[in-house]
Protein backbone atom coordinates (compact mmCIF):
# COMPACT_ATOMS: atom_id res chain seq x y z
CA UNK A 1 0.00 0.00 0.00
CA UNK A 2 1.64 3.52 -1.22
CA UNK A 3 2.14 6.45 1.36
CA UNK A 4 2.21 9.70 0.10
CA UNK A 5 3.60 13.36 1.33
CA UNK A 6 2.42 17.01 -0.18
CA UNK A 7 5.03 16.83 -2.77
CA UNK A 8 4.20 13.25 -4.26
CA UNK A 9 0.11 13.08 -3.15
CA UNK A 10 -2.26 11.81 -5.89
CA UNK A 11 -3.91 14.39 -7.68
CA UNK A 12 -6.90 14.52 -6.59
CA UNK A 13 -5.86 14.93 -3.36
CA UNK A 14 -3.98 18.07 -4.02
CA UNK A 15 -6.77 19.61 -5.99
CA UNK A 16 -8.89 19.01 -3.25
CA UNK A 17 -6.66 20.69 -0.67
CA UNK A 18 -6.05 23.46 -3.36
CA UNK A 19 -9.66 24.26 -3.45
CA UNK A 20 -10.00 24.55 0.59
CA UNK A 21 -7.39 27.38 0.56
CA UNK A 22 -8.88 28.95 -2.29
CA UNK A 23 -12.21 29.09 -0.40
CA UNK A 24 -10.61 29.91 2.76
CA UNK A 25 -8.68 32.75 0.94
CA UNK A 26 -11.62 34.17 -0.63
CA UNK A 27 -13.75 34.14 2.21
CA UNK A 28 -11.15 35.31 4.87
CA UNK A 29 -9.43 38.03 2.99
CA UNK A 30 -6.96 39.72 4.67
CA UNK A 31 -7.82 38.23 8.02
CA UNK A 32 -5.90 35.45 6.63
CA UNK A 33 -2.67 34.80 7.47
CA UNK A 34 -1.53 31.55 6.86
CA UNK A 35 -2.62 27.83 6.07
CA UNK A 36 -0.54 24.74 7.40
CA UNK A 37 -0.67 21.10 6.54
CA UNK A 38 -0.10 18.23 9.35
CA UNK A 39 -0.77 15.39 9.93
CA UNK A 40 0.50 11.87 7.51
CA UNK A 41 0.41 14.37 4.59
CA UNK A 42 2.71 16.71 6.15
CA UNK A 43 4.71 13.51 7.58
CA UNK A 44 4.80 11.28 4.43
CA UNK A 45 2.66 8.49 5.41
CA UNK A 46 -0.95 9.36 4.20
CA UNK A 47 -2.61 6.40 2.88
CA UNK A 48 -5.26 7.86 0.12
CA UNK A 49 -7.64 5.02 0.98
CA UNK A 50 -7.83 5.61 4.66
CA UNK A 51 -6.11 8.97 5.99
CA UNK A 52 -7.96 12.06 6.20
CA UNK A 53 -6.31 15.92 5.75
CA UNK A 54 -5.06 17.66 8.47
CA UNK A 55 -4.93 21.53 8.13
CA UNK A 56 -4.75 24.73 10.65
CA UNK A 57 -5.59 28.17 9.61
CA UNK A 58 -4.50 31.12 11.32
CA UNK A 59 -6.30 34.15 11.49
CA UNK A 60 -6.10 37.66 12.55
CA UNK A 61 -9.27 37.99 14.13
CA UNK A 62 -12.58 35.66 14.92
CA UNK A 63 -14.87 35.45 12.43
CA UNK A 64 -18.25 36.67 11.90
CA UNK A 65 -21.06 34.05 11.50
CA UNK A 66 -21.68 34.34 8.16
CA UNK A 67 -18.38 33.79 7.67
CA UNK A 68 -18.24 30.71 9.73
CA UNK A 69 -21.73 29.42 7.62
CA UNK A 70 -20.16 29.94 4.19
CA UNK A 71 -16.58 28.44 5.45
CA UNK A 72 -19.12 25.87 6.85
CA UNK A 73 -20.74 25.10 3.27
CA UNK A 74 -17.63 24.83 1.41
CA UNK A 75 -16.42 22.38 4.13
CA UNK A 76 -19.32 20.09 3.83
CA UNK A 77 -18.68 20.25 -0.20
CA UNK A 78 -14.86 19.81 -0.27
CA UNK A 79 -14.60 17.51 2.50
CA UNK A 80 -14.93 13.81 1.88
CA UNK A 81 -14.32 15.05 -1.90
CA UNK A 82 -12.22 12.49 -2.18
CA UNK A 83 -10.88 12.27 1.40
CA UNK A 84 -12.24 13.72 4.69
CA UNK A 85 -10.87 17.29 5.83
CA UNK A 86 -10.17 18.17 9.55
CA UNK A 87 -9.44 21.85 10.09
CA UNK A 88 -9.64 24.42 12.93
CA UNK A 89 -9.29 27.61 12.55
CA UNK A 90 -7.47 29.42 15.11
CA UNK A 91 -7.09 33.50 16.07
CA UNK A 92 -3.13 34.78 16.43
CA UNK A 93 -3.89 36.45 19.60
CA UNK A 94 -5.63 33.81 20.93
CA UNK A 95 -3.06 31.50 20.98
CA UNK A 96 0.16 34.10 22.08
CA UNK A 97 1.07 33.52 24.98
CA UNK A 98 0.28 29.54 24.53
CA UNK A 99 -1.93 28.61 26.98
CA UNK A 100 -3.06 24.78 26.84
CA UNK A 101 -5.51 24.04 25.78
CA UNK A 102 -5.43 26.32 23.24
CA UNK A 103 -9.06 28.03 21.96
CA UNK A 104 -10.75 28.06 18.32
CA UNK A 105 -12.38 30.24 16.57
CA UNK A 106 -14.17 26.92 14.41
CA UNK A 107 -13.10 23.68 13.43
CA UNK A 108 -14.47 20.79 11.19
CA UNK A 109 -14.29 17.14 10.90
CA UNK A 110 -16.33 14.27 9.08
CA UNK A 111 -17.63 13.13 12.47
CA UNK A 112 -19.23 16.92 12.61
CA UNK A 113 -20.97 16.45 9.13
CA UNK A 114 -24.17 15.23 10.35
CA UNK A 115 -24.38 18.33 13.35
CA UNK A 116 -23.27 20.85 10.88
CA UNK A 117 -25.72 20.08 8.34
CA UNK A 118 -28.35 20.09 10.39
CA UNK A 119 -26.87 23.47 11.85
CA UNK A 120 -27.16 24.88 8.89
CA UNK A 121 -30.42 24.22 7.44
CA UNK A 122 -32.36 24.74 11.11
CA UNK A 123 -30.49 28.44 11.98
CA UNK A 124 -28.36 27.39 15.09
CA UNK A 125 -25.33 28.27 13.10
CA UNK A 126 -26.22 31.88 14.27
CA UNK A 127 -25.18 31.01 18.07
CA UNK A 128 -21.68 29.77 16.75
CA UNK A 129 -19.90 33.01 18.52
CA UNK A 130 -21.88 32.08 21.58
CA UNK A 131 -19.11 30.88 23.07
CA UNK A 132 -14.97 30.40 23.42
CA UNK A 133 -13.79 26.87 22.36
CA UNK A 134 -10.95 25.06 23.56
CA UNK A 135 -9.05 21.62 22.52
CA UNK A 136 -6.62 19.52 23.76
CA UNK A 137 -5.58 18.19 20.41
CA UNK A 138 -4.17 21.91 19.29
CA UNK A 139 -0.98 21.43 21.26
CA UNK A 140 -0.07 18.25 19.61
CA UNK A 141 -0.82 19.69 15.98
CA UNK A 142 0.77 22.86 16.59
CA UNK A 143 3.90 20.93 17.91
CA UNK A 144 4.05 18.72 14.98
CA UNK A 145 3.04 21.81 12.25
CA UNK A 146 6.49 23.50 13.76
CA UNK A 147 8.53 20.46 12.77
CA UNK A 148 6.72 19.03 10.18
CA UNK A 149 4.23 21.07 9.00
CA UNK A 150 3.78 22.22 5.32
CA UNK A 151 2.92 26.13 4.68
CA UNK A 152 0.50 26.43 2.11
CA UNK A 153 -0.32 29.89 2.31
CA UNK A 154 3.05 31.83 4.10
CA UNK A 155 4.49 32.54 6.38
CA UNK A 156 6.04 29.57 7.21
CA UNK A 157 5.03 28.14 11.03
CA UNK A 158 7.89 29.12 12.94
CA UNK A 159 7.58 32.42 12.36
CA UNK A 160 4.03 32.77 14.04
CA UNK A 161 3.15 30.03 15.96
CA UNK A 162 4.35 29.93 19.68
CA UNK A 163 6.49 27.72 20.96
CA UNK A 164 4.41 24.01 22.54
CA UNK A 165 5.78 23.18 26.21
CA UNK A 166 7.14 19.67 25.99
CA UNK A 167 4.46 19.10 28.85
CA UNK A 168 1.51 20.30 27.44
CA UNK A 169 2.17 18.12 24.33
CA UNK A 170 2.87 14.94 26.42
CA UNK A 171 -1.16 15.62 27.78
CA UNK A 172 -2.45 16.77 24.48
CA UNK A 173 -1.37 13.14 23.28
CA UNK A 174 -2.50 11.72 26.21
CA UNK A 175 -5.74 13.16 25.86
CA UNK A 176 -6.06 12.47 22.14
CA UNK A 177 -4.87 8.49 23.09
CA UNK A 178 -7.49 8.62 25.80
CA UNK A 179 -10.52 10.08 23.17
CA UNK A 180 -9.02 7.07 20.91
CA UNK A 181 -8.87 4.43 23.48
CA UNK A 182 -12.77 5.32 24.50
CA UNK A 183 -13.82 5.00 21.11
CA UNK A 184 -12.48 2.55 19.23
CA UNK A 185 -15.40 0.66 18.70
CA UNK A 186 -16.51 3.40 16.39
CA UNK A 187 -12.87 3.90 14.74
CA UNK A 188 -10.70 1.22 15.74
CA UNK A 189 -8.08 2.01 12.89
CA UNK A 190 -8.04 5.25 14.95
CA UNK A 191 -7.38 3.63 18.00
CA UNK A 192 -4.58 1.27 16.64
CA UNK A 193 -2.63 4.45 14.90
CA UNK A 194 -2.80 6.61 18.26
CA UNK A 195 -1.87 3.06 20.62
């Protein structure tokens, strides 16, 4: 079975991550400051038939929530389109100083779909500013966006993303083995890759 990084990824795959940060770019503007790949793609060892894509975006600002509704619609089209998307979406001055866990301003993933469309068609996407967001995982993907990562849209990560305390890592992958370990009867490939 073939593993793939950025510069060697099937095409589809890169036109599909192409099109996210051309929708993210024309709906953020110059909030926008940059767009990172982790994850196996960033790493070299995405499998096309069973990884999803792993991408942060850094903004200057929150966004509005008609923003957060159109970002919203083009996630629900791109994702899964061929492979699932995970994103968050995270403010610069939210996350300087680091403080674990870190807050976002959104974030997506396929196991969201189902909430998100139903968000979206019944109005509740109009309380998604209601309230501050926070998520253990951010420390690990931050961490591994520093020294791995892939800038897509620049500046490269080093140059705006704070520095991860080797502490807070060690429980952000703790706490991601721990979400793993309590559900792997609903993803146990999940499981197995985070053991």
């Amino acid at each position: 079975m073939s593993q793939y990084n950025w510069e060697t990824c099937p095409t589809p795959i890169r036109t599909q991550i192409e099109s996210f940060c051309t929708e993210v770019h024309n709906l953020l503007g110059d909030n926008l400051i940059a767009i990172y790949l982790h994850g196996s793609l960033a790493m070299g060892c995405f499998n096309p038939e069973l990884s999803d894509i792993d991408l942060l975006v850094i903004m200057q600002h929150g966004m509005t929530v008609e923003t957060k509704y159109a970002l919203m619609d083009s996630l629900l089209r791109i994702s899964n389109a061929p492979r699932p998307i995970e994103t968050s979406f995270l403010v610069q001055l939210d996350i300087h100083p680091f403080c674990h866990p870190l807050p976002y301003d959104m974030h997506y993933s396929e196991s969201w779909r189902e909430q998100v469309s139903h968000e979206q068609t019944d109005g509740s996407w109009k309380q998604r500013n209601n309230d501050l967001k926070h998520d253990v995982d951010l420390s690990a993907h931050l961490m591994i966006t520093l020294h791995r990562g892939v800038t897509l849209y620049e500046p490269p990560p080093a140059d705006i993303l704070p520095v991860v305390p080797p502490d807070d890592y060690k429980k952000s992958i703790i706490g991601d083995y721990i979400d793993a370990r309590d559900g792997r009867h609903l993803m146990p490939f999940y499981f197995v890759l985070n053991a």
